[in-house]
C-alpha atoms as a PDB file:
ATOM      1  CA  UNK A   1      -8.616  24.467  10.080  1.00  0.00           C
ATOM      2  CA  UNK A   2      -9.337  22.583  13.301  1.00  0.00           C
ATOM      3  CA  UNK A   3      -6.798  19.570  14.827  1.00  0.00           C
ATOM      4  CA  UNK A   4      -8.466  16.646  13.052  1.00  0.00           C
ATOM      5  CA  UNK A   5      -7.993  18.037   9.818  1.00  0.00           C
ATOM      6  CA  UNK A   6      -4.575  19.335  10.476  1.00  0.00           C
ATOM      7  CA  UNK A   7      -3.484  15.713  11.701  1.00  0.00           C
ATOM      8  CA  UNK A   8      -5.512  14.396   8.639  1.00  0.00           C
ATOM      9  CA  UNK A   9      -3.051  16.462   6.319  1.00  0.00           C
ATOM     10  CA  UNK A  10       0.285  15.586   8.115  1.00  0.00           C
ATOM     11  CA  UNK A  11      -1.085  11.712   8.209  1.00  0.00           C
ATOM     12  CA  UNK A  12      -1.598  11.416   3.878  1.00  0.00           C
ATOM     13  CA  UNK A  13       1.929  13.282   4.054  1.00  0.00           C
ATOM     14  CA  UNK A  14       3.601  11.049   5.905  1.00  0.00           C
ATOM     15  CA  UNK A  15       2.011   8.199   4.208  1.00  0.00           C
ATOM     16  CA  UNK A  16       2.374   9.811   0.542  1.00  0.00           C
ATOM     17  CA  UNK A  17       6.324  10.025   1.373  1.00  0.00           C
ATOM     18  CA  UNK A  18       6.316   6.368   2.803  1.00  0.00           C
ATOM     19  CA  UNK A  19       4.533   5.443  -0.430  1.00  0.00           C
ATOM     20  CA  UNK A  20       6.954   7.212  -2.512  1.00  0.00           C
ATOM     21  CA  UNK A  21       9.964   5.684  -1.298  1.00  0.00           C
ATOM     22  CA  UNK A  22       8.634   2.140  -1.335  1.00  0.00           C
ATOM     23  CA  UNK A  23       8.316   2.616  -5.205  1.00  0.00           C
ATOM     24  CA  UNK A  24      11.773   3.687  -4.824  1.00  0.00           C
ATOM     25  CA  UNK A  25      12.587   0.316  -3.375  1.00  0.00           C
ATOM     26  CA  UNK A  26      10.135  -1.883  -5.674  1.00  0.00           C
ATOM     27  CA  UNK A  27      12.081  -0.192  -8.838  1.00  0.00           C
ATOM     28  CA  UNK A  28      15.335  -0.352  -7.431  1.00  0.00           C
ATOM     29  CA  UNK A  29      15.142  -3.817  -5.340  1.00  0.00           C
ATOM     30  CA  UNK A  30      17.936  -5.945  -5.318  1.00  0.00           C
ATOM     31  CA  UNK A  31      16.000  -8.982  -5.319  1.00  0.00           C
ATOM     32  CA  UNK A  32      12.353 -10.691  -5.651  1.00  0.00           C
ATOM     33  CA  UNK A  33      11.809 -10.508  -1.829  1.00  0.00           C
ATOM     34  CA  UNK A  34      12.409  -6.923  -1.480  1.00  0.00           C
ATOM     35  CA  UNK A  35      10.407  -6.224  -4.356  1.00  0.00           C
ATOM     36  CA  UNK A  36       7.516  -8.239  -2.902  1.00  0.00           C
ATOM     37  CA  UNK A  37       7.719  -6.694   0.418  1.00  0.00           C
ATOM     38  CA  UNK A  38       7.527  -3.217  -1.222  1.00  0.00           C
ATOM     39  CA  UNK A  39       4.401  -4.335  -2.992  1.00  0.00           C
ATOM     40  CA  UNK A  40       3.444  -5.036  -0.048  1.00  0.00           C
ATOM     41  CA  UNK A  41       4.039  -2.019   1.777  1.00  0.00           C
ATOM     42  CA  UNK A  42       2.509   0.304  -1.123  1.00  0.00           C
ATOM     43  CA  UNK A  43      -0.594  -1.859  -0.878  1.00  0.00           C
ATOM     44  CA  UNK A  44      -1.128  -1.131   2.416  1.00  0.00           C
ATOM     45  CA  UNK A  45      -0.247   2.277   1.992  1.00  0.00           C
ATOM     46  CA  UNK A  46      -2.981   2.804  -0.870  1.00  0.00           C
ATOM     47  CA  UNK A  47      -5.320   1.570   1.550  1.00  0.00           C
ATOM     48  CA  UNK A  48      -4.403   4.279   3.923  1.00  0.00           C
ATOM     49  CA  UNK A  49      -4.100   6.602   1.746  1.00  0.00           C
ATOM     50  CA  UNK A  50      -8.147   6.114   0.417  1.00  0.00           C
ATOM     51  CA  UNK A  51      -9.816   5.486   3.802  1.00  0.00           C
ATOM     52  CA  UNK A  52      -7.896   9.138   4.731  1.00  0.00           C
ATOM     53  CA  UNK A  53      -9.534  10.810   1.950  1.00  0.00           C
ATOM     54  CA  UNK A  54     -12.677   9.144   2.573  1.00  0.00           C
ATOM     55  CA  UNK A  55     -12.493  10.791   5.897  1.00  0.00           C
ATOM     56  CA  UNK A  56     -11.237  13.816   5.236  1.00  0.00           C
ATOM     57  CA  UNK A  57     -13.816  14.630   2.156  1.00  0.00           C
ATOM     58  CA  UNK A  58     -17.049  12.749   3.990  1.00  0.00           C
ATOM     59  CA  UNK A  59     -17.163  10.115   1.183  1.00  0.00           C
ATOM     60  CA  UNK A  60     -17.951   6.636   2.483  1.00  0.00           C
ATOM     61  CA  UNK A  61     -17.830   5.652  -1.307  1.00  0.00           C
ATOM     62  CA  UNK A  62     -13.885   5.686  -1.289  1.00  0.00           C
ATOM     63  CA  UNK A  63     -14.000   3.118   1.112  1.00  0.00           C
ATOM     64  CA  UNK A  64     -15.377   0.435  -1.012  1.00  0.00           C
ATOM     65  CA  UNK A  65     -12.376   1.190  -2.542  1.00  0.00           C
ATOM     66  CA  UNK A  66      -9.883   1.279  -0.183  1.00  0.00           C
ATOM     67  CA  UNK A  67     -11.389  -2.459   0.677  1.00  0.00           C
ATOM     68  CA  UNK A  68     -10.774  -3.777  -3.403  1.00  0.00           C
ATOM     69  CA  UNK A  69      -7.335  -2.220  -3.028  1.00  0.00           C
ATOM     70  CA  UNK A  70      -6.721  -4.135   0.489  1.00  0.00           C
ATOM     71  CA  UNK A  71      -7.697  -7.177  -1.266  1.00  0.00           C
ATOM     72  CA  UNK A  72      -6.107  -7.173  -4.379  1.00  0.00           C
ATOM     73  CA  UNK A  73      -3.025  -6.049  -2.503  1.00  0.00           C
ATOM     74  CA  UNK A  74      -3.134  -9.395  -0.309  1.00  0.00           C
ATOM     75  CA  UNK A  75      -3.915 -11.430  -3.653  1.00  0.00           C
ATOM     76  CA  UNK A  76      -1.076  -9.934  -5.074  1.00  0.00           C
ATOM     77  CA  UNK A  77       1.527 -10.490  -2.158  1.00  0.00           C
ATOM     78  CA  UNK A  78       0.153 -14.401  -1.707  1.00  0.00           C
ATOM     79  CA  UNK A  79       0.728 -14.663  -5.549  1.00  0.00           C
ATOM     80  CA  UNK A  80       4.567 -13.276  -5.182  1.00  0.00           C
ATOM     81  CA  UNK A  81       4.927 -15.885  -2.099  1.00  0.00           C
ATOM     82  CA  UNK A  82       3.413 -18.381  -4.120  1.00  0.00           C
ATOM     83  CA  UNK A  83       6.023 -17.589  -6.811  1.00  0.00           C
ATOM     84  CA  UNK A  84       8.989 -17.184  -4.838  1.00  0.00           C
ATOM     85  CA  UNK A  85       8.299 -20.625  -3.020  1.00  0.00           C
ATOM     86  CA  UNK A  86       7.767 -22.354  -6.461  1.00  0.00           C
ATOM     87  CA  UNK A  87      11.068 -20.824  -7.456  1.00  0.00           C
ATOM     88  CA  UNK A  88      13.420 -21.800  -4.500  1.00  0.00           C
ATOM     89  CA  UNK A  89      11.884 -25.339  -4.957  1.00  0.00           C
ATOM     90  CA  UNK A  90      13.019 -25.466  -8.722  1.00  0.00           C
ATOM     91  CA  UNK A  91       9.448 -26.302 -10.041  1.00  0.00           C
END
């Protein structure tokens, strides 16, 4: 095992834990704003997550995906915005 793929491994650890614990917080939240930014944060995270795989196993395929997942986790955090801004206006 060379230094890329060592860093490689300790990188989707790191992230894997960082994903972990913002389920924690998107479960657990104590309100809509921390719940969003946690979507937020395991969005990105699933991005990272895919495009490090991608790397690691030499498949350019998973990085279609990771672009879908960076989109639809941006669609998803405008739509909880969206929300939140409709709700402290009282519509």
């Amino acid at each position: 095992m060379n230094w890329f793929d060592l860093g490689l491994e300790i990188l989707l650890i790191v992230l894997t834990v960082s994903f972990v614990l913002g389920t924690i917080r998107l479960i657990k939240g104590p309100d809509v704003p921390n719940r969003a930014l946690a979507f937020d944060l395991i969005a990105l995270h699933a991005v990272g997550m895919v495009a490090l795989i991608a790397i690691r196993h030499a498949a350019p395929m998973l990085l279609d995906i990771a672009m879908v997942a960076a989109v639809l986790g941006f669609l998803g955090t405008v739509l909880v915005a969206r929300y939140l801004e409709q709700a402290r206006d009282g519509e």
